[in-house]
Every structure is written in structure tokens, then in C-alpha cells.
Protein backbone atom coordinates (compact mmCIF):
# COMPACT_ATOMS: atom_id res chain seq x y z
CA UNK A 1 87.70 100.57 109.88
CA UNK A 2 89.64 102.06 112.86
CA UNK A 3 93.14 102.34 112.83
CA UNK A 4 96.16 103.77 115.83
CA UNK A 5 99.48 104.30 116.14
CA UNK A 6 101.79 103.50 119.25
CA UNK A 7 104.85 105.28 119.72
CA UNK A 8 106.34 108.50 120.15
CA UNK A 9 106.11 112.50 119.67
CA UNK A 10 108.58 114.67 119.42
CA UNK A 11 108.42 118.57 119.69
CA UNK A 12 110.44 119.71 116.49
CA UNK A 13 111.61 122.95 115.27
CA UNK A 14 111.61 123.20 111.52
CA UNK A 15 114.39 125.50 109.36
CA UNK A 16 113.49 126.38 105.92
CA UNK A 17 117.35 126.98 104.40
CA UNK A 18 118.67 126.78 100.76
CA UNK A 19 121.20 123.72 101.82
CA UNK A 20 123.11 122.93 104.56
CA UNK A 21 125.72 125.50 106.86
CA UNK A 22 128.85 124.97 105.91
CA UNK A 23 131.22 124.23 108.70
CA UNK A 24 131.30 127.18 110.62
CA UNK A 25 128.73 128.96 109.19
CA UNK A 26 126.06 131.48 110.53
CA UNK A 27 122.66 130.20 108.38
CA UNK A 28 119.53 132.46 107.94
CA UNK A 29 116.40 130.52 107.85
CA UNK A 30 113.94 131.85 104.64
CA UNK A 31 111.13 130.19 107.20
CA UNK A 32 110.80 128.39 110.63
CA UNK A 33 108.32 126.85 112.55
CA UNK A 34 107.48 124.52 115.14
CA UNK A 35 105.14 121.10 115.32
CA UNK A 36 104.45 118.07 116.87
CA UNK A 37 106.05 115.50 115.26
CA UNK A 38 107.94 112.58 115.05
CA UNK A 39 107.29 109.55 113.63
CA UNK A 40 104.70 107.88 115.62
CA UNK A 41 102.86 111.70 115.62
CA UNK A 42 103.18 111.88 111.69
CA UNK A 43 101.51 108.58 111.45
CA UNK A 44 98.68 108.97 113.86
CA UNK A 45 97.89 112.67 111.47
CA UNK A 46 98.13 110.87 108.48
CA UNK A 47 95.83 108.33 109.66
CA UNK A 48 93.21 110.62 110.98
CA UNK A 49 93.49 112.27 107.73
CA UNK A 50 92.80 108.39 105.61
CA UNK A 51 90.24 107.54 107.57
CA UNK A 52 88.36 110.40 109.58
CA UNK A 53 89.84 109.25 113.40
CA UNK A 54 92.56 107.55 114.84
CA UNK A 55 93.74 106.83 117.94
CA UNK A 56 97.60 107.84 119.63
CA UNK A 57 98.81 105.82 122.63
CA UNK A 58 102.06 107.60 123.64
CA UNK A 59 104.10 109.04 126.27
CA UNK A 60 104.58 113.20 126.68
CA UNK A 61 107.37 114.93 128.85
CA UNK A 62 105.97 117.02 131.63
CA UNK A 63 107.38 120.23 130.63
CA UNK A 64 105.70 122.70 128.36
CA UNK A 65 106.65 121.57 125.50
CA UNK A 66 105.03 118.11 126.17
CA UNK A 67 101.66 119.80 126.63
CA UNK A 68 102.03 121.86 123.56
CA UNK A 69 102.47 118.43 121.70
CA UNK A 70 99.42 116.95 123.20
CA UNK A 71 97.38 120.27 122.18
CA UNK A 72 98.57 119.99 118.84
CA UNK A 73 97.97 116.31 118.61
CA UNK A 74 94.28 117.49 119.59
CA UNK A 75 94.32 119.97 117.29
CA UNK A 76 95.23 117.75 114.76
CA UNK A 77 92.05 115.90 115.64
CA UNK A 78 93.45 112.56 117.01
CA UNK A 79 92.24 110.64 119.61
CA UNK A 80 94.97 110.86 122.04
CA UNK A 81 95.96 108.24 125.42
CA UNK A 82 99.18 110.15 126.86
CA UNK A 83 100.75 109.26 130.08
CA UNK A 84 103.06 111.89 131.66
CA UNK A 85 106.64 110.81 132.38
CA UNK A 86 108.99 112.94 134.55
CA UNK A 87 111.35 114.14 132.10
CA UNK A 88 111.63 116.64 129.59
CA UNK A 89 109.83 116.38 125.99
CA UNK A 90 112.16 115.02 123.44
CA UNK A 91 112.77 117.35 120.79
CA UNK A 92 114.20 117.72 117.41
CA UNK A 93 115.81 120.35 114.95
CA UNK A 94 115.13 119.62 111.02
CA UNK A 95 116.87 121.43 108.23
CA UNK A 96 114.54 121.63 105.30
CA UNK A 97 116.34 122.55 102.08
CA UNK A 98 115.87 123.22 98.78
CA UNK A 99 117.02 119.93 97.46
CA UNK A 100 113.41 118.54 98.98
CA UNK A 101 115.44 116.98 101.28
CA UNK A 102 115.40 116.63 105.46
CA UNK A 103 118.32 116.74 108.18
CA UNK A 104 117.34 115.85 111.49
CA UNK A 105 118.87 116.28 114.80
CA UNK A 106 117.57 114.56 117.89
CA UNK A 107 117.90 116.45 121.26
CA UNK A 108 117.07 113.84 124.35
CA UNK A 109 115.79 110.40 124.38
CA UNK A 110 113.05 108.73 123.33
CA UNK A 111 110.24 108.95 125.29
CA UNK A 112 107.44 105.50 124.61
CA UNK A 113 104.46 104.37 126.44
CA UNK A 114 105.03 101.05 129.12
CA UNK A 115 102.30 99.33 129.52
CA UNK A 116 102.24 99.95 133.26
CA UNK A 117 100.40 103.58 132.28
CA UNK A 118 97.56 104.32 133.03
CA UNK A 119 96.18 104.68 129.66
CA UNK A 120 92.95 102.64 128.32
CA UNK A 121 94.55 99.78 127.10
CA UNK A 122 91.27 97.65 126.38
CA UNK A 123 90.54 100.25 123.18
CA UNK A 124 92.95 98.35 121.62
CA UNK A 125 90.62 95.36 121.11
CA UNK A 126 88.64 97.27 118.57
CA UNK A 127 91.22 98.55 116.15
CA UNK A 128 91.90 96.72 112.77
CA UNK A 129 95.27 98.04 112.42
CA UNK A 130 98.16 99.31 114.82
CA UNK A 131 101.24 100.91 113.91
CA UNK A 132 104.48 100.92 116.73
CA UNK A 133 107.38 103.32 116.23
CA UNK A 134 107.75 102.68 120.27
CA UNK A 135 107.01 100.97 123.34
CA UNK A 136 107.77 98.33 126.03
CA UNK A 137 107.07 94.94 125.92
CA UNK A 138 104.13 95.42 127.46
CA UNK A 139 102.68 97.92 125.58
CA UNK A 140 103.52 96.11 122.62
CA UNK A 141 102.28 92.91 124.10
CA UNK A 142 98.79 95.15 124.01
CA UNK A 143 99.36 96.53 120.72
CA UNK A 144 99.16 92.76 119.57
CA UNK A 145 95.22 92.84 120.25
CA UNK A 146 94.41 94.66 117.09
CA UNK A 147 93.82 92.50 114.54
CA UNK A 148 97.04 93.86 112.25
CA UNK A 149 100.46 94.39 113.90
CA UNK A 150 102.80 96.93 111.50
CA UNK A 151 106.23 98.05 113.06
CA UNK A 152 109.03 100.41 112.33
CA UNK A 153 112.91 98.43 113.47
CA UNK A 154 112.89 101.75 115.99
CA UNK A 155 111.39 100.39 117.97
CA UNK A 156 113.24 97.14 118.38
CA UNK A 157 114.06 96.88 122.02
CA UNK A 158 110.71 96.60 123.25
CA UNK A 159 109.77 94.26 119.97
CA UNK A 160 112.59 91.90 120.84
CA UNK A 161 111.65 91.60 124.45
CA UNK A 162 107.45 91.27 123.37
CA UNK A 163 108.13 87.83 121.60
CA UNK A 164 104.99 88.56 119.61
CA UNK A 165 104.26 88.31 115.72
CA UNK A 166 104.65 91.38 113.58
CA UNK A 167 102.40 91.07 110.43
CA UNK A 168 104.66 94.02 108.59
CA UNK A 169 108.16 95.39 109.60
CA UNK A 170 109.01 98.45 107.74
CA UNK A 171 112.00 100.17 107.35
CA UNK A 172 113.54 102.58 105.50
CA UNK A 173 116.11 100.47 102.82
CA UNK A 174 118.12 104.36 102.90
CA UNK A 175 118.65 104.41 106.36
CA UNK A 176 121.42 102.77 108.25
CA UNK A 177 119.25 103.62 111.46
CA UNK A 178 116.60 101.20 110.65
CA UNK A 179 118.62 98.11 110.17
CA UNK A 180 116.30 94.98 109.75
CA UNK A 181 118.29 92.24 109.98
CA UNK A 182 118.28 92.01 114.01
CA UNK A 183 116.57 88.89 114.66
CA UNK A 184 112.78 88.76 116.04
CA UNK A 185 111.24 85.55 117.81
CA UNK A 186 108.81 85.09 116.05
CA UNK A 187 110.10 86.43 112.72
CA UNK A 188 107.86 89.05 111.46
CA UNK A 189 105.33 88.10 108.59
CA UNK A 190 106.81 90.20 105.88
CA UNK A 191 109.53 92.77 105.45
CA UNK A 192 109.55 96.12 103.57
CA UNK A 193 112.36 98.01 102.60
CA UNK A 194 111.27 101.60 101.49
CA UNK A 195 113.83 103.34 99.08
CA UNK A 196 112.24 106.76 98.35
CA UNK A 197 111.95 107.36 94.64
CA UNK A 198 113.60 103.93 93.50
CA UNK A 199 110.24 102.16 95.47
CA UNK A 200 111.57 99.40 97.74
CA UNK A 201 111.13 95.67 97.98
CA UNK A 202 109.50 93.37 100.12
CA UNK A 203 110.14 89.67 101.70
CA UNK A 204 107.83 87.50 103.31
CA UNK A 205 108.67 85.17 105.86
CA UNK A 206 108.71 82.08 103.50
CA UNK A 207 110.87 83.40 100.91
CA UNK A 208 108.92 85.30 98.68
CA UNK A 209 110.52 88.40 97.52
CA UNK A 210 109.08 91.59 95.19
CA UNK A 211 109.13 95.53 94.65
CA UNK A 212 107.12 98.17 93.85
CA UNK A 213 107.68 101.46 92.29
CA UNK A 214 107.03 104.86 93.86
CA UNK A 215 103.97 106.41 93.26
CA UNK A 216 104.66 109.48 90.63
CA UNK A 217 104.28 113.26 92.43
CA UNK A 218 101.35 115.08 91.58
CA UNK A 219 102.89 118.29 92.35
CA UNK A 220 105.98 119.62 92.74
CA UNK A 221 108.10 117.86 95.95
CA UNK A 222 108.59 120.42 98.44
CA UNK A 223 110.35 118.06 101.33
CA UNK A 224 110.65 114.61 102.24
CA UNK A 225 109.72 115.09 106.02
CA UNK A 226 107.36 112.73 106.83
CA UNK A 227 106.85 110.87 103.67
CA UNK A 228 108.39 107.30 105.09
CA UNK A 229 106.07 107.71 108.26
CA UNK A 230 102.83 108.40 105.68
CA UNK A 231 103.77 105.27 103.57
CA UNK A 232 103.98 103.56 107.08
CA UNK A 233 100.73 104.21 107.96
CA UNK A 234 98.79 104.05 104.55
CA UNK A 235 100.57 100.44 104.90
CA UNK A 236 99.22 100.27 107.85
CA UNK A 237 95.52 101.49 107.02
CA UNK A 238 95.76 99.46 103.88
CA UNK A 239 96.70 95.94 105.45
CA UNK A 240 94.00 96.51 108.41
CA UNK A 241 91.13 96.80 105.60
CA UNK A 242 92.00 93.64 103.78
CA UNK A 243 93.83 94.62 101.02
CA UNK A 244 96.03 92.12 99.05
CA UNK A 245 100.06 93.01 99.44
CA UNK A 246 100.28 94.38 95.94
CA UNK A 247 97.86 97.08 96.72
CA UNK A 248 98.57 97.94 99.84
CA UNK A 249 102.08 98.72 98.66
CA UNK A 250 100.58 100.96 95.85
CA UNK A 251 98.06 102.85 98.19
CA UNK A 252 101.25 103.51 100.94
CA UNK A 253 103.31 104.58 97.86
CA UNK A 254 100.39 107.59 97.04
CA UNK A 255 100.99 108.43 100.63
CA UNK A 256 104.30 108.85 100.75
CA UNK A 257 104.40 110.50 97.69
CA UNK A 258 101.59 112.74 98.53
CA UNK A 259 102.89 114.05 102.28
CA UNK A 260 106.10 115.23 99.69
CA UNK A 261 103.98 117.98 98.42
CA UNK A 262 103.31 119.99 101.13
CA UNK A 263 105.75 121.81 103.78
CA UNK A 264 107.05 120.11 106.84
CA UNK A 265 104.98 116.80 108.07
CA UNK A 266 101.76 118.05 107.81
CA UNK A 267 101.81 120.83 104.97
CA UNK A 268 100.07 118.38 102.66
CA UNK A 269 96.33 116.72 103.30
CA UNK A 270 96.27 113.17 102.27
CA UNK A 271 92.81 113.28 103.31
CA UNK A 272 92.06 113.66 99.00
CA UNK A 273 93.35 109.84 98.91
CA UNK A 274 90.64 108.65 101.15
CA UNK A 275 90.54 104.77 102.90
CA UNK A 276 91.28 102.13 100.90
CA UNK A 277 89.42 100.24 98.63
């Protein structure tokens, strides 16, 4: 199957600190590094990682730190449509402490792909599965040719203006950034609340309602960057190979779970979990 993500990158700088400055405070980092990120980045890794490819339609500031991203996105071996806008490269500063836990601060706004790029928008007609974490209408409106639609609430200004069906909204049930109850026309298909170790629940657009329980840590948690993003798109993967609800929640939960064992987004290699069967 082929699967892609469209949305956003973001250049982040990562701080590896015991817990969080007090106010005032001068903190010494124990490490620090820098990546591509974000969530529609983390996503399009995880998937290349799942499946062996995937393809990134997104939007790159024309400074240097919006080529870096690209490279890195290369590097990272996805298949990557980026159209230059004339702006700087949204960034991001993460605290990573020792409570496996990340802080996150955004620096500049988001920067999504319109559908008025010039970016290959007819590969879209062969992918099973999309994720969006950003985009016009338009773009979204293209998204919609892939044969499985999964979206994050981010990404709800160009989804409200699209007016097309969403097969899977996720959101994070911890996160008051990622509220779900701002209506869609047409409603999205289902609903999933993720709630970290607790699991999350689901709701279908009939009525229908269920959870699932977190997938238990084969090692040792070392942060949470990234894991919500890697459930998204093992959901993602999952749904666009025909897998039944019930175990496409399961093999998203192993994702999520799994990205928590490794530093920063892309310290762990879900690539052990293979595509779904």
C-alpha cells in the first residue's frame, strides 16, 4: 500500500533537562539537538518507516532553516513535494525531561501547502491513505482523492472551509489545543480521542462509542515527543490497508508506544512493527 501525509514541518531545537527552569532560572541542557519535525514531519518518518516510502506534500520557509528541513526530510528517506513560501521556517523549542515528558514552544506561524502550489497534485490519486495536520481548502479538497482521509483538529480552518468527508479525526483527548467538538459539514466518519497511557476512546458518526487500551512499552519510555503523531499515522497506515477499527486502534497504539522508546521524534525505529496485517 502507499501512504502520505499533508501538513507541516517545523525546524525544532530539542533540550535534554532534568525538569523544567524554575521561574527565573538559568537551565543547563545534559543534551541538545536539532531536527525536522513537527507533526505532519513525524508522521510522514513514521510512515516511511511502516511501510518502506511515503510521500510529504508541505510547505518550507525560504530561509536556511527551511532547506535544512527539506534535506533532512530527504534524509529521512521521504518522498517530499515542498513549495517555497516567502517567509521564514517555523520553528520550535522542546524541553525534554526526565519525567518522559515534552514542553513545546512554537516560534512563528504555521506554514501549510495551498493548493495553488505548484506541487504534483495528481500523485494523490494513487495513495490508499492520507494524513492532514495542514492545508487550505484546496489542498485538502486534493487530499480527498486518496482513498482514506485521516485528520488532526489542527488543521481545522482549512477542513471547515473543504466541506469534504473525513474518514478519521484524531485528537489528542489531553490537549485543550485539539478541541473536537467544532462542527465539520460533513461530520467526520469517526472520532478518536487519544489519552496517552489511559488509551482513548472513539465515536463514530452514528453513535457508536468504544476504547482501547495503550499498547504496553517494550522498553523503558524515554519521551513522549512524537508518540501522538506515530499513533496518527499507524491509524492512518492501518485504516488505508483495510483493517477493521478494533485493530487499527491496536496497531496505532504499538506505534505510539513504540516512538516513546527512543530520544526525540525519531530516536526510535518503528520500522520492527512493519505494515499491517
Amino acid at each position: 500500500m502507499r501512504a502520505g501525509v499533508l501538513g507541516h514541518v517545523e525546524w525544532v531545537d530539542f533540550a535534554v533537562v532534568d525538569a523544567l527552569p524554575a521561574p527565573g532560572a538559568i537551565l543547563h541542557a545534559r543534551e541538545h539537538f536539532a531536527e525536522a519535525a513537527g507533526g505532519g514531519a513525524v508522521a510522514a518518518v513514521q510512515m516511511r518507516r511502516l511501510l518502506g516510502a511515503a510521500t510529504f506534500f508541505t510547505a518550507l520557509g525560504d530561509d536556511h532553516l527551511g532547506a535544512a528541513a527539506l534535506e533532512r526530510l530527504r534524509e529521512h528517506g521521504i518522498d517530499v513535494h515542498a513549495a517555497t513560501h516567502g517567509r521564514e521556517q517555523r520553528r520550535c523549542f522542546a524541553y525534554l525531561d526526565a519525567a518522559n515528558e515534552r514542553t513545546i514552544t512554537v516560534l512563528g506561524p504555521r506554514l501549510v501547502p495551498h493548493g495553488e502550489d505548484p506541487l504534483p497534485w495528481h500523485e494523490l490519486d494513487a495513495l490508499d491513505s492520507v494524513y492532514v495536520t495542514g492545508g487550505d481548502a484546496a489542498a485538502i479538497r486534493a487530499a480527498r482523492r486518496a482513498r482514506v482521509l485521516v485528520a488532526t483538529p489542527r488543521a481545522a480552518p482549512g477542513l471547515a472551509e473543504a466541506h469534504v468527508e473525513i474518514d478519521a479525526l484524531v485528537a489528542s483527548g489531553n490537549d485543550p489545543g485539539e478541541p473536537v467538538d467544532r462542527p465539520l459539514d460533513p461530520p467526520p466518519r469517526l472520532v478518536v480521542r487519544t489519552r496517552g497511557a489511559a488509551g482513548g476512546e472513539w465515536e463514530s458518526r452514528e453513535g457508536r462509542r468504544g476504547v482501547w487500551s495503550a499498547a504496553a512499552l517494550e522498553r523503558a519510555p524515554v519521551d513522549s515527543y512524537g508518540a501522538g503523531d506515530s499513533f496518527a499515522a499507524g491509524l492512518t497506515v492501518a485504516l488505508g490497508a483495510g483493517l477493521d477499527l478494533h485493530r487499527a486502534l491496536a496497531y496505532a497504539a504499538r506505534c505510539g508506544a513504540a516512538c516513546m522508546s527512543g530520544r526525540g521524534p525519531y530516536g526510535a525505529d518503528l520500522s520492527s512493527i512493519g505494515p499491517p496485517v
